[in-house]
C-alpha atoms as a PDB file:
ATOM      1  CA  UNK A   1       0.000   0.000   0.000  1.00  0.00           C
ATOM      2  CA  UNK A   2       1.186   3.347  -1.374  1.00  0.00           C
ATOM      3  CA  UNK A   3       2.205   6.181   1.078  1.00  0.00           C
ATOM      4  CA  UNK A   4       0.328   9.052   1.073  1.00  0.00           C
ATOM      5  CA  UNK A   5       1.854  12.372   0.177  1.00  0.00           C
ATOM      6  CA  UNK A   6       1.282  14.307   2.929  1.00  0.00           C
ATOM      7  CA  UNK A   7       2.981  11.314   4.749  1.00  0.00           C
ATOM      8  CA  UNK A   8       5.946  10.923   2.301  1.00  0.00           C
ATOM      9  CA  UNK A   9       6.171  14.898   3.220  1.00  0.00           C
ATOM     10  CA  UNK A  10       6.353  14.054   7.166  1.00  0.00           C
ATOM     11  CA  UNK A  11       8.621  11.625   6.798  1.00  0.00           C
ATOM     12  CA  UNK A  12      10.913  13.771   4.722  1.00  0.00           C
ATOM     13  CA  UNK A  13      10.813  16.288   7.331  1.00  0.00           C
ATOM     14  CA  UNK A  14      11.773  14.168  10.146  1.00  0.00           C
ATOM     15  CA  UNK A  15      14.566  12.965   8.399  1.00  0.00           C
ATOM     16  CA  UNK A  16      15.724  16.583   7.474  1.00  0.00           C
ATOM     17  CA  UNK A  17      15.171  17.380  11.070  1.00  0.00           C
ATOM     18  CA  UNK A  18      17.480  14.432  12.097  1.00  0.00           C
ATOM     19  CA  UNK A  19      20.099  15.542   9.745  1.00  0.00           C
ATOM     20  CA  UNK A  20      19.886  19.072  10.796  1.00  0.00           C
ATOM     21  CA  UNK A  21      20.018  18.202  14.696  1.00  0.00           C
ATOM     22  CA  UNK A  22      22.746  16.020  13.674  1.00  0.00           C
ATOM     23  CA  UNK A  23      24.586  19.089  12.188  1.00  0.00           C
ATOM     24  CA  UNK A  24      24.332  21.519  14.963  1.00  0.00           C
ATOM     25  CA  UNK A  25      25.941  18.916  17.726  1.00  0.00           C
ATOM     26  CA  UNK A  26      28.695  19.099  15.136  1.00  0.00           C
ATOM     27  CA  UNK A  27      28.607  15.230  13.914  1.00  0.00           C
ATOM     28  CA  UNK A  28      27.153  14.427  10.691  1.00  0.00           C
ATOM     29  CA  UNK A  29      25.707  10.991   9.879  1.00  0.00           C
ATOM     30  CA  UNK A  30      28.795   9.937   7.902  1.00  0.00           C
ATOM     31  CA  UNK A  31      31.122  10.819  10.242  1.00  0.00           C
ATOM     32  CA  UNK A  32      30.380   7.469  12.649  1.00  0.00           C
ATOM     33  CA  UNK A  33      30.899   5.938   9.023  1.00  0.00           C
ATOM     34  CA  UNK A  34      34.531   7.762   8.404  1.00  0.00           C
ATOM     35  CA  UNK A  35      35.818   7.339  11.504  1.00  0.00           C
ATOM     36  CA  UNK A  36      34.054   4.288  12.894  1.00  0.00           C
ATOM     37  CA  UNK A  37      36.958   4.066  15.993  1.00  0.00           C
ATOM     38  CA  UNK A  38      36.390   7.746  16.872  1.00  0.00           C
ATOM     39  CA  UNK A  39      40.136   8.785  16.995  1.00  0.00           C
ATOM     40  CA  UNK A  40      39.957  12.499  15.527  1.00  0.00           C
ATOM     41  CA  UNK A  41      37.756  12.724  18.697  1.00  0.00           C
ATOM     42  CA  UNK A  42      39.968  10.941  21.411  1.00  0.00           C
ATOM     43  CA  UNK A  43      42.305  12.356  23.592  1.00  0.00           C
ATOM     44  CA  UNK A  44      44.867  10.070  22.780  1.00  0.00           C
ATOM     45  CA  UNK A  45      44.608  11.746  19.245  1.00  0.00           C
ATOM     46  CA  UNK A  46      47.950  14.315  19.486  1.00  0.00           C
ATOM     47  CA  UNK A  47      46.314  17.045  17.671  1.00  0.00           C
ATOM     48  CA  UNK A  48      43.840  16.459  20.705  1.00  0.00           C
ATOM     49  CA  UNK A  49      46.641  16.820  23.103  1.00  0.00           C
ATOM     50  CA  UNK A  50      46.104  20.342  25.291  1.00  0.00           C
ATOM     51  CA  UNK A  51      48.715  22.901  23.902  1.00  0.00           C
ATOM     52  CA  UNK A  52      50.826  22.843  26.580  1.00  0.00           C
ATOM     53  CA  UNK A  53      51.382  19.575  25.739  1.00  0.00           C
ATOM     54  CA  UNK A  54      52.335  20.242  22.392  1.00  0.00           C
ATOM     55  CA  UNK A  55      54.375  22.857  23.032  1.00  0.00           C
ATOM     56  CA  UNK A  56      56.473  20.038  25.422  1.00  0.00           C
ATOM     57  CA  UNK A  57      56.709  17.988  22.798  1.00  0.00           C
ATOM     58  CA  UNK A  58      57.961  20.552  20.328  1.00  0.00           C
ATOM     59  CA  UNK A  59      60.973  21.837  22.662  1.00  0.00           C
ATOM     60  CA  UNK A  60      61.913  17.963  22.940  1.00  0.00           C
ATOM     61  CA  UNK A  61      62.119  17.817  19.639  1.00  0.00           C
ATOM     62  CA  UNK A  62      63.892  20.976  19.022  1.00  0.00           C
ATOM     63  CA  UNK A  63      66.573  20.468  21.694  1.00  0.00           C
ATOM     64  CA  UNK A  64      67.212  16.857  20.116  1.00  0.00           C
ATOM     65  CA  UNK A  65      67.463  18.575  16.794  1.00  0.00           C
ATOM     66  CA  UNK A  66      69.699  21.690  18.233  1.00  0.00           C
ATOM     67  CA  UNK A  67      72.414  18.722  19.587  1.00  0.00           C
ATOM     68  CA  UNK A  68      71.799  16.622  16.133  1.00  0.00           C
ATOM     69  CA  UNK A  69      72.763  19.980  14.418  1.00  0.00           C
ATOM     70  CA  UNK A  70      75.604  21.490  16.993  1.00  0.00           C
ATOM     71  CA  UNK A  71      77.367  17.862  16.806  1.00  0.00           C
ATOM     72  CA  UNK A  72      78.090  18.007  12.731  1.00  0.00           C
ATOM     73  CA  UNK A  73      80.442  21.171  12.713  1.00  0.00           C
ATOM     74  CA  UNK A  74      81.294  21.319  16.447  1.00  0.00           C
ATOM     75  CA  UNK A  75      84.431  19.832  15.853  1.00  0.00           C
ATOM     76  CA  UNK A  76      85.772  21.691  12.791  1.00  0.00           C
ATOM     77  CA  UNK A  77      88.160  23.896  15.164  1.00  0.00           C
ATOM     78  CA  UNK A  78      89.775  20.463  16.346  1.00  0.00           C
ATOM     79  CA  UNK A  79      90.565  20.165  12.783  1.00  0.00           C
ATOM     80  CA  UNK A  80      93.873  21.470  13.191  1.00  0.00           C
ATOM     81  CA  UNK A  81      94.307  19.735  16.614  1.00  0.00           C
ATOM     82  CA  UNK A  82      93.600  16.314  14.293  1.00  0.00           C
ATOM     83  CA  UNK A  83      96.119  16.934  12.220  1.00  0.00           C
ATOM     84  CA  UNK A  84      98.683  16.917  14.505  1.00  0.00           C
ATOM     85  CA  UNK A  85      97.710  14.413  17.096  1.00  0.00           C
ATOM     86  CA  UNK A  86      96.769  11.915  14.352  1.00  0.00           C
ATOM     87  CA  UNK A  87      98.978  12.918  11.798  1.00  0.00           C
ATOM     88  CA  UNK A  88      96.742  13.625   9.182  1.00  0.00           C
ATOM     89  CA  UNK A  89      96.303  15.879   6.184  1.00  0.00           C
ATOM     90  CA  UNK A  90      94.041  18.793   6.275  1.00  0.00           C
ATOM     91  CA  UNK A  91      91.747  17.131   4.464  1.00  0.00           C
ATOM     92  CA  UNK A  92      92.202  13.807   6.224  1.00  0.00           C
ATOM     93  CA  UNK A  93      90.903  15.819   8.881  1.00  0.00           C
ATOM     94  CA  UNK A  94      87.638  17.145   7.281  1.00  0.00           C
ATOM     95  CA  UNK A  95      86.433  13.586   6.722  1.00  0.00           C
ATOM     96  CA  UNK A  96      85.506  13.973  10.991  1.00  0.00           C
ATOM     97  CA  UNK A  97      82.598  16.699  10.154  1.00  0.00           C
ATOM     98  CA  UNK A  98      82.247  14.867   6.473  1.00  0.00           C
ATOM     99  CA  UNK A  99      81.183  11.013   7.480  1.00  0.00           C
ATOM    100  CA  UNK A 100      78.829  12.645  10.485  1.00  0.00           C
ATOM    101  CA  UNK A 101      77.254  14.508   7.628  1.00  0.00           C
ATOM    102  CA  UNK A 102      76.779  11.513   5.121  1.00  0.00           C
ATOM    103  CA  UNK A 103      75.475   9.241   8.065  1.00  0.00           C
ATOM    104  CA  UNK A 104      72.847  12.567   8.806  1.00  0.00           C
ATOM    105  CA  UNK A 105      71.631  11.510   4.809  1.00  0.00           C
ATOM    106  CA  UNK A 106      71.890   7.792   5.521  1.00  0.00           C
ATOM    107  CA  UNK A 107      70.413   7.520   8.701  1.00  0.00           C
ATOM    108  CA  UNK A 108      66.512   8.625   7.950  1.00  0.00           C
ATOM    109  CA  UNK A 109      66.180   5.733   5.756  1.00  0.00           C
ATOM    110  CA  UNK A 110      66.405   3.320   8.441  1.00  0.00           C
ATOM    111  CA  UNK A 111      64.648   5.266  11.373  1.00  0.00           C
ATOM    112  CA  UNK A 112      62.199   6.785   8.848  1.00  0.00           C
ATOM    113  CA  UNK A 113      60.159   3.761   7.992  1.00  0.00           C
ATOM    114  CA  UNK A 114      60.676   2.224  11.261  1.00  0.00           C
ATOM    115  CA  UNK A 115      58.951   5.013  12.862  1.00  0.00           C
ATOM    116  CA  UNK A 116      56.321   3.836  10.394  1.00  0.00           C
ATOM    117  CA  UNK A 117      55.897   0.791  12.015  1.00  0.00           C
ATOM    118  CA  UNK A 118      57.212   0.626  15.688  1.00  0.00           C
ATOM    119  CA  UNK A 119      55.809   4.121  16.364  1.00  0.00           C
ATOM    120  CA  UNK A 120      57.563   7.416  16.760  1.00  0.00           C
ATOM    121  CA  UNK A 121      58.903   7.166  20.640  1.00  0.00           C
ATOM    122  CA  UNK A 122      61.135   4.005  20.147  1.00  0.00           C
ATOM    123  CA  UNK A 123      62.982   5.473  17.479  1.00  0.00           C
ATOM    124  CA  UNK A 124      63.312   8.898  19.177  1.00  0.00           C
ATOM    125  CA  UNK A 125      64.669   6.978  22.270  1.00  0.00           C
ATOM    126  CA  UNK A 126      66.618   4.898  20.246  1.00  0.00           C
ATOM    127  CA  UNK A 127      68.271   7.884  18.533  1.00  0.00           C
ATOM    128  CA  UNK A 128      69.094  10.007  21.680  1.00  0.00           C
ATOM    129  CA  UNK A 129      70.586   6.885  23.566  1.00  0.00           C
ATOM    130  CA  UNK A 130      72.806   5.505  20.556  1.00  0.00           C
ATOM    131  CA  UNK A 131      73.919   9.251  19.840  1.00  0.00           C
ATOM    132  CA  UNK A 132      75.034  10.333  23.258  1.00  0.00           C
ATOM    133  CA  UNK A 133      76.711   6.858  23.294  1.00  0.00           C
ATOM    134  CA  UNK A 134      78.731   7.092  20.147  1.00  0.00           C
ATOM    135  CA  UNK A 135      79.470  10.874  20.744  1.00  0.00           C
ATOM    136  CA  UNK A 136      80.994   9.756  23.581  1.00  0.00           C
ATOM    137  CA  UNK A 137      82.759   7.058  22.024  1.00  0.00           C
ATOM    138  CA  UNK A 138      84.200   9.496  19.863  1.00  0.00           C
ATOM    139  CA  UNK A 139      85.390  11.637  22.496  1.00  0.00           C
ATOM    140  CA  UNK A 140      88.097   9.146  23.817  1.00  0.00           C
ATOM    141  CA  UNK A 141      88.962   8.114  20.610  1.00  0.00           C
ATOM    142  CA  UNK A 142      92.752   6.875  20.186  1.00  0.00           C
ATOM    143  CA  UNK A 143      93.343   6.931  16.804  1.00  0.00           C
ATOM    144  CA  UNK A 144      91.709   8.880  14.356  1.00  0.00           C
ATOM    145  CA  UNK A 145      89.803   5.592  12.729  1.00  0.00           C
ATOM    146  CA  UNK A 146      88.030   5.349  15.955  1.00  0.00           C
ATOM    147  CA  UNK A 147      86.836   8.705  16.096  1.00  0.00           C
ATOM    148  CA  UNK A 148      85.617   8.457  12.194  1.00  0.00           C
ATOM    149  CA  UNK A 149      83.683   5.071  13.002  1.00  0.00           C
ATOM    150  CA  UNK A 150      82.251   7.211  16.109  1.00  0.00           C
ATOM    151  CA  UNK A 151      81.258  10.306  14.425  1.00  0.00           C
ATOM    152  CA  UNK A 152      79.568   8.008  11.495  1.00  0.00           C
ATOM    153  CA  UNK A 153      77.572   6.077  13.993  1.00  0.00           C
ATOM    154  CA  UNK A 154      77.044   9.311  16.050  1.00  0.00           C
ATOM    155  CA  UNK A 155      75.364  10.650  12.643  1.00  0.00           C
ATOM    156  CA  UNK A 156      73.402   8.167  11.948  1.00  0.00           C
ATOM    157  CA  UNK A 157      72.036   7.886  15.034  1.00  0.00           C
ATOM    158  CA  UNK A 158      70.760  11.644  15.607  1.00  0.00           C
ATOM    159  CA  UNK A 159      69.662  11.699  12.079  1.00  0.00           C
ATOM    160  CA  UNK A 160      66.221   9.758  12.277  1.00  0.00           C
ATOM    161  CA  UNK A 161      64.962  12.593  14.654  1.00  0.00           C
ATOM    162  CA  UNK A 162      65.676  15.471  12.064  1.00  0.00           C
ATOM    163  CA  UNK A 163      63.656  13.580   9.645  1.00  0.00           C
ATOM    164  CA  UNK A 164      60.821  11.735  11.947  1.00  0.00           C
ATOM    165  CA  UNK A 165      60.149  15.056  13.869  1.00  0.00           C
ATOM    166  CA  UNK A 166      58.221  16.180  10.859  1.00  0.00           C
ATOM    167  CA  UNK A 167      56.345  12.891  10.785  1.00  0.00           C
ATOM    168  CA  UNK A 168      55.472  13.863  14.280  1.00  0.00           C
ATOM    169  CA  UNK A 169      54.628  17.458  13.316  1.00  0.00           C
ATOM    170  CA  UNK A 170      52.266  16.192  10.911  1.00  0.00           C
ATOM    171  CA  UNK A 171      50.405  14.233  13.364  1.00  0.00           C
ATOM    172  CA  UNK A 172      50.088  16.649  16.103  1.00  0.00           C
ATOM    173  CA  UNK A 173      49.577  20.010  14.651  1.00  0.00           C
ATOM    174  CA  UNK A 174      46.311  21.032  12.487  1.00  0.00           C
ATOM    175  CA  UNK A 175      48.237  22.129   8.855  1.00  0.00           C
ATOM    176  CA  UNK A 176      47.311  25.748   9.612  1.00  0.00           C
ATOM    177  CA  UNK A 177      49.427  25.378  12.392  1.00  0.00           C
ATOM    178  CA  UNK A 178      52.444  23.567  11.191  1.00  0.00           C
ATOM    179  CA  UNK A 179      54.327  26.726   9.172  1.00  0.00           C
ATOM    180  CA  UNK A 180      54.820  28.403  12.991  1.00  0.00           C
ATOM    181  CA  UNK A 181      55.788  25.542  14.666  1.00  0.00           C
ATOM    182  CA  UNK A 182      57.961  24.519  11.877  1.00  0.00           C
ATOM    183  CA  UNK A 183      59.766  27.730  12.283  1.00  0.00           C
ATOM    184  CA  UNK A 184      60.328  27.387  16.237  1.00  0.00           C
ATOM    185  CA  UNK A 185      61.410  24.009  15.374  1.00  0.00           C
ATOM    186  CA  UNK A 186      64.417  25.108  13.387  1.00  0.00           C
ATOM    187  CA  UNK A 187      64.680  28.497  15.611  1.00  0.00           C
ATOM    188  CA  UNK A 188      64.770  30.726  13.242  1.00  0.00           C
ATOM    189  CA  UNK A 189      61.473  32.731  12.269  1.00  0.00           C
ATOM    190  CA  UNK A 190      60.368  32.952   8.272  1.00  0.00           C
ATOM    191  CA  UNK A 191      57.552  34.404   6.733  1.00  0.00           C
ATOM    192  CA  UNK A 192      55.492  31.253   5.687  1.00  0.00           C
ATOM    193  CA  UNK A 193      55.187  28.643   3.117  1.00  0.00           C
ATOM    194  CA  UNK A 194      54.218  30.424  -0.312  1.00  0.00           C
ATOM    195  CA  UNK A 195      56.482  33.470   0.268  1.00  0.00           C
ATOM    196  CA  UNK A 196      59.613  31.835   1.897  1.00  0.00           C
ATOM    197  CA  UNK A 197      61.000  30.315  -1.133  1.00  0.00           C
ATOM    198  CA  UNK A 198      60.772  33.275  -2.968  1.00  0.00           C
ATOM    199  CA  UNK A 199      62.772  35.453  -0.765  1.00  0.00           C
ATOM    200  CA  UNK A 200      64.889  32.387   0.358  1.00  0.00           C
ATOM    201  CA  UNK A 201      66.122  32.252  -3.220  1.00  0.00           C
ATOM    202  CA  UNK A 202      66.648  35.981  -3.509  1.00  0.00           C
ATOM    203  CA  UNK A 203      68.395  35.597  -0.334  1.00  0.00           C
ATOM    204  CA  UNK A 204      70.788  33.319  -0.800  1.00  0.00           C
ATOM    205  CA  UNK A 205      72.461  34.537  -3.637  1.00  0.00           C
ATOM    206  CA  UNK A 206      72.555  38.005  -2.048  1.00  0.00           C
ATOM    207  CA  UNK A 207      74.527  36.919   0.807  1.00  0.00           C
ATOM    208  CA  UNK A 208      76.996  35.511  -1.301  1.00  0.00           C
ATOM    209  CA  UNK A 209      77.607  38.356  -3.319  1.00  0.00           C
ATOM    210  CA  UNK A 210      77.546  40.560  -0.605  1.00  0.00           C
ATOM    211  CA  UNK A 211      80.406  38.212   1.430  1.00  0.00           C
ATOM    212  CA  UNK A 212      82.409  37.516  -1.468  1.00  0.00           C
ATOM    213  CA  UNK A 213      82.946  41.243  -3.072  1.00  0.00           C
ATOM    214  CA  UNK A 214      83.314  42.928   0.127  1.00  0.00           C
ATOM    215  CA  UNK A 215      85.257  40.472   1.672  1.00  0.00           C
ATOM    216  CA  UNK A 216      89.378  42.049   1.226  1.00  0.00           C
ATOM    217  CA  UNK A 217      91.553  44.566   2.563  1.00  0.00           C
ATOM    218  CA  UNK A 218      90.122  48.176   3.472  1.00  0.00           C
ATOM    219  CA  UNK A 219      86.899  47.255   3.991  1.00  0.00           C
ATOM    220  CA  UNK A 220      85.504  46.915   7.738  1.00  0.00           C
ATOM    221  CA  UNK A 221      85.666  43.122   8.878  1.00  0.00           C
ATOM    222  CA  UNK A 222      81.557  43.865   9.724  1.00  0.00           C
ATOM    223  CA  UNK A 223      80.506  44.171   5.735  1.00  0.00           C
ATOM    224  CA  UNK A 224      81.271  40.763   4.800  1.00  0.00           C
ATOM    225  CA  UNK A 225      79.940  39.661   8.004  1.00  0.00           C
ATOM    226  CA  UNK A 226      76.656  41.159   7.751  1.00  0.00           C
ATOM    227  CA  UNK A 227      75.997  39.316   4.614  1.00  0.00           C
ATOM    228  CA  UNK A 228      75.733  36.104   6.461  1.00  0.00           C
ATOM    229  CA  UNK A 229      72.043  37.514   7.591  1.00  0.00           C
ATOM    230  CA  UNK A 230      70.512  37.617   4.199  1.00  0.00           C
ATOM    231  CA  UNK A 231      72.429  34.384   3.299  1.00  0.00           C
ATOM    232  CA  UNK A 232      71.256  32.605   6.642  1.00  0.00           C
ATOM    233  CA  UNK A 233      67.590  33.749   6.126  1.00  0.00           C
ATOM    234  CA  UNK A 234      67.033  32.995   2.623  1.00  0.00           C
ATOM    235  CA  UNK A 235      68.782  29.576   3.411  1.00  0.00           C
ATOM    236  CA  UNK A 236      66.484  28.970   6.506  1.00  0.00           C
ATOM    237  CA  UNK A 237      63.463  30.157   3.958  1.00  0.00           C
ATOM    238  CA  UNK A 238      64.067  27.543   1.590  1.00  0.00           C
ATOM    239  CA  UNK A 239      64.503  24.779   3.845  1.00  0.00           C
ATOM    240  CA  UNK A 240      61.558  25.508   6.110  1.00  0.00           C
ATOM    241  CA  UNK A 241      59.507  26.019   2.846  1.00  0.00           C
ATOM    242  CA  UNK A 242      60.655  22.566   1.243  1.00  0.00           C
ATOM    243  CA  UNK A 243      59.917  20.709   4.567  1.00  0.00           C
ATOM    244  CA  UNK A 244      56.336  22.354   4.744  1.00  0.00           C
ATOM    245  CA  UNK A 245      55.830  21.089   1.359  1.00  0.00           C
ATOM    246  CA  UNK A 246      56.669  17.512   1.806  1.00  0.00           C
ATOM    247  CA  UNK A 247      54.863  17.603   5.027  1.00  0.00           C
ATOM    248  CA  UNK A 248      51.237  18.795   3.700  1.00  0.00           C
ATOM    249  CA  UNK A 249      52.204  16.694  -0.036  1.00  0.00           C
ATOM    250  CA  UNK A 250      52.641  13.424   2.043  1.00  0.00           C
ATOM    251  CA  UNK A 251      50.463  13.893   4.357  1.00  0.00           C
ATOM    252  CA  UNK A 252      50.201  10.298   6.103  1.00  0.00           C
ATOM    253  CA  UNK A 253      52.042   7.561   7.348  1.00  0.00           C
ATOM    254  CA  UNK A 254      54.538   8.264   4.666  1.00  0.00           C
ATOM    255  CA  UNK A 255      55.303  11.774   5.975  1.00  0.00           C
ATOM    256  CA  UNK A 256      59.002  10.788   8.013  1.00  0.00           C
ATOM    257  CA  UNK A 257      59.783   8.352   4.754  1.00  0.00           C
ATOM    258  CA  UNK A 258      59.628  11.562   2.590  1.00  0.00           C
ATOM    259  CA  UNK A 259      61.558  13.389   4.931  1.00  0.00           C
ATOM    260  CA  UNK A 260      64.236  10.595   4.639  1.00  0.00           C
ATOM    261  CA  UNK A 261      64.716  10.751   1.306  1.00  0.00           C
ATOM    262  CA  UNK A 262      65.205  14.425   1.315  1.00  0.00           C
ATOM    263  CA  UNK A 263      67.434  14.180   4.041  1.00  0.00           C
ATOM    264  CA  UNK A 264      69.518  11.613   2.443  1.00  0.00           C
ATOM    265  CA  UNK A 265      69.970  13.670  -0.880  1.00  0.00           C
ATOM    266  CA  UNK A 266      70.385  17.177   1.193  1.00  0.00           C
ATOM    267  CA  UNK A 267      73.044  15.626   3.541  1.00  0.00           C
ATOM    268  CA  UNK A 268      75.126  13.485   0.586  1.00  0.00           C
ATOM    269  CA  UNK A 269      75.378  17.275  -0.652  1.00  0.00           C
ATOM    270  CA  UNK A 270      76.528  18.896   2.713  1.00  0.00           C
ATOM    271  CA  UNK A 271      79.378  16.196   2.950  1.00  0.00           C
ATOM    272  CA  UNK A 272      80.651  16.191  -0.314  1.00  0.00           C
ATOM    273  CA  UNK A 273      80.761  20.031  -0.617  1.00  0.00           C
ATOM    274  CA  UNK A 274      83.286  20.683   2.646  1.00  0.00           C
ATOM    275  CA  UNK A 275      85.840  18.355   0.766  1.00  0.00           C
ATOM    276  CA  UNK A 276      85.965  20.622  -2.317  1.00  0.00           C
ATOM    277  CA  UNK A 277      85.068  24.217  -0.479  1.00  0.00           C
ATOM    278  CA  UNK A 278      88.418  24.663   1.105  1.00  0.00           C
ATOM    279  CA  UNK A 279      91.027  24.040  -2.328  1.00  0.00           C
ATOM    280  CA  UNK A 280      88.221  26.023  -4.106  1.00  0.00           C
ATOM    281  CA  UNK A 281      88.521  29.501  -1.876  1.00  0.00           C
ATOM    282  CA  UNK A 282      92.365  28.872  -2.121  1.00  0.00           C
ATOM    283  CA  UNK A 283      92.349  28.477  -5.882  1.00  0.00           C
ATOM    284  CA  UNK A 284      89.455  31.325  -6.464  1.00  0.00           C
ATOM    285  CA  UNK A 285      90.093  33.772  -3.866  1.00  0.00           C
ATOM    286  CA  UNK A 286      87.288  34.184  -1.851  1.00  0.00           C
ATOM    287  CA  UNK A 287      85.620  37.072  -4.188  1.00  0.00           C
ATOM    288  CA  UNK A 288      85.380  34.251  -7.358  1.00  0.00           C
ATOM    289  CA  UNK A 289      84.354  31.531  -5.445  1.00  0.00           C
ATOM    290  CA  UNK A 290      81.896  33.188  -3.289  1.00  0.00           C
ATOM    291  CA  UNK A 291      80.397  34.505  -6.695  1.00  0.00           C
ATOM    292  CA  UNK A 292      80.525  30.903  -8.718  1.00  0.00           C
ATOM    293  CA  UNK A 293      78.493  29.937  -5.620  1.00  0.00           C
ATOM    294  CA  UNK A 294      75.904  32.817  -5.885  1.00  0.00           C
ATOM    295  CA  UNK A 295      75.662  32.031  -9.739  1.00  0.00           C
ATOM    296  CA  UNK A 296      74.217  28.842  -8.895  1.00  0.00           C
ATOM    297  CA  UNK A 297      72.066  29.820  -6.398  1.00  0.00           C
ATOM    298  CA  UNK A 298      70.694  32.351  -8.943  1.00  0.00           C
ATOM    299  CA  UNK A 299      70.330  29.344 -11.808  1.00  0.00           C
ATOM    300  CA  UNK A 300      68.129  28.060  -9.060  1.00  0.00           C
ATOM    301  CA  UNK A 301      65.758  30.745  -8.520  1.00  0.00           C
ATOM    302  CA  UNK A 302      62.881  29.463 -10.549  1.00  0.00           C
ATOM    303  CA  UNK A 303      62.280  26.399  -9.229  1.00  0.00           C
ATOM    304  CA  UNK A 304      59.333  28.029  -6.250  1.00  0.00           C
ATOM    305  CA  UNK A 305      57.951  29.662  -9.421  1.00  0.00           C
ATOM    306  CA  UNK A 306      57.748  25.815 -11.075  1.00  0.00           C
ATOM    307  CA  UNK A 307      56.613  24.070  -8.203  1.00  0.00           C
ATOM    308  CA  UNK A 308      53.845  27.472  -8.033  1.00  0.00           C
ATOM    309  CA  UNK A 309      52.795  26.763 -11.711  1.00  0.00           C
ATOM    310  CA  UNK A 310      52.979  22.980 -12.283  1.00  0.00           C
ATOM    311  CA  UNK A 311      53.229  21.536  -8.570  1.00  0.00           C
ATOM    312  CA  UNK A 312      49.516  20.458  -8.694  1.00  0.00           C
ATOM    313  CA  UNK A 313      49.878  18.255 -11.847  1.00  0.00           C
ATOM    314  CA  UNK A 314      53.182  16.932 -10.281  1.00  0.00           C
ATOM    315  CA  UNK A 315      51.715  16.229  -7.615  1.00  0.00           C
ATOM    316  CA  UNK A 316      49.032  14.232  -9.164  1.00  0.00           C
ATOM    317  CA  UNK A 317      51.953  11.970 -10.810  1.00  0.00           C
ATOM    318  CA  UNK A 318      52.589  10.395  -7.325  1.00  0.00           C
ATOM    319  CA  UNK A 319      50.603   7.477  -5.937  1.00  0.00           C
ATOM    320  CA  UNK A 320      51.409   8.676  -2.206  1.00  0.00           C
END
């Protein structure tokens, strides 16, 4: 037997009404159906956490990060200290700052994807126990193969939190939230996502100018040094800016493995470049080399611009 239509009408209505109520208590009927455990509503959800929790968690990180960071060039003024006591060559001696470096690249591609799957906090622990220990290690080192195998493993070690931390980022702060935080992660401040790798890459090749040009005799020692602001900032830009963009591209469980792989390629740069920087500046002069290294910095300027004009149909390219 047929419904009537002033029925079908009622029943209409009370299901609009049920939707609407729905609404207002902020739950829609499909949300039961996309999150049928209820995490994005439980406290043990991170980005649920109360902020001073988060902000805890964030000065972990950074201090963990800070000491990651401090331990790669910290002993560069030993270098000359390690040439002597180990009878090396002054480039012998670079390889100290150069393996910690690599292992920095090498190291996110283990503790990356096992952050994936044992969970962030054993690999954070993991990290911070192994690294003190090897740092150490390295410290009492009596021959200068000993302190290379400690430096390496110190490296790798340290590394999986510079890369996971993002990961952990992801998970804990809303994306509106992440550019800020970001920032205080790496302790410097920028001026957000879209516009920092514009003025990063202006920056960069600024600084080097500025250095390399004004750097020579009759000319105040505080010139060449105040070009290391515009070459700091615009560096700090571009690498806050590329980290955002992995972050909110793979944004997932394949956040940290992202970060790896940038952090391998990024750090197999950093520790090849200190073995050829040295005989470069001495065959150069600092004003040439200085400038060859601002030239490439400006042959890189376009590359926000691409990412601003085809990054959504790259984007699409990639099942993750």
């Amino acid at each position: 037997m047929m419904a009537a239509p002033s029925e079908k009408r009622q029943a209409g209505n009370t299901g609009s009404a049920l939707v609407n109520d729905s609404m207002e208590k902020g739950q829609t009927p499909t949300d039961k159906l996309d999150d049928p455990l209820g995490w994005e509503t439980a406290v043990e959800n991170p980005r649920n956490w109360p902020t001073w929790r988060k902000m805890i968690l964030l000065a972990a990180m950074s201090a963990s990060a800070i000491t990651a960071s401090i331990a790669s060039s910290i002993v560069t003024p030993a270098r000359t200290a390690f040439m002597h006591d180990f009878h090396v060559s002054s480039t012998v001696a670079l390889l100290s700052v150069t393996l910690y470096v690599f292992a920095l690249g090498f190291g996110p591609i283990l503790g990356g994807p096992l952050s994936e799957t044992v969970g962030r906090y054993p690999v954070y622990l993991g990290s911070i126990i192994f690294g003190s220990a090897f740092t150490i290690g390295a410290g009492f080192s009596r021959n200068f193969g000993e302190l290379l195998f400690f430096r390496f493993m110190s490296g790798f070690s340290w590394a999986s939190i510079l890369a996971v931390a993002q990961g952990s980022l992801s998970e804990t702060f809303l994306p509106a939230a992440r550019g800020p935080v970001s920032a205080i992660f790496i302790l410097m401040p920028f001026l957000g996502p879209g516009l920092g790798p514009v003025i990063g890459s202006l920056g960069l090749p600024l600084g080097l100018f500025w250095f390399g040009w004004s750097a020579r005799g009759g000319i105040s020692w505080a010139v060449p040094a105040a070009a290391i602001i515009p070459f700091a900032w615009g560096n700090i830009c571009v690498f806050v800016s590329a980290m955002q963009y992995i972050t909110d591209t793979y944004n997932g469980n394949v956040v940290a493995s992202a970060a790896s792989a940038n952090s391998l390629a990024r750090y197999t740069f950093a520790g090849v470049f200190p073995l050829f920087t040295t005989p470069m500046y001495e065959s150069l002069g600092i004003q040439w080399a200085s400038s060859l290294l601002g030239f490439l910095a400006l042959a890189l300027l376009p590359i926000p611009w691409v990412f601003f004009k085809f990054g959504s149909s790259l984007r699409a390219k990639s099942q993750y």
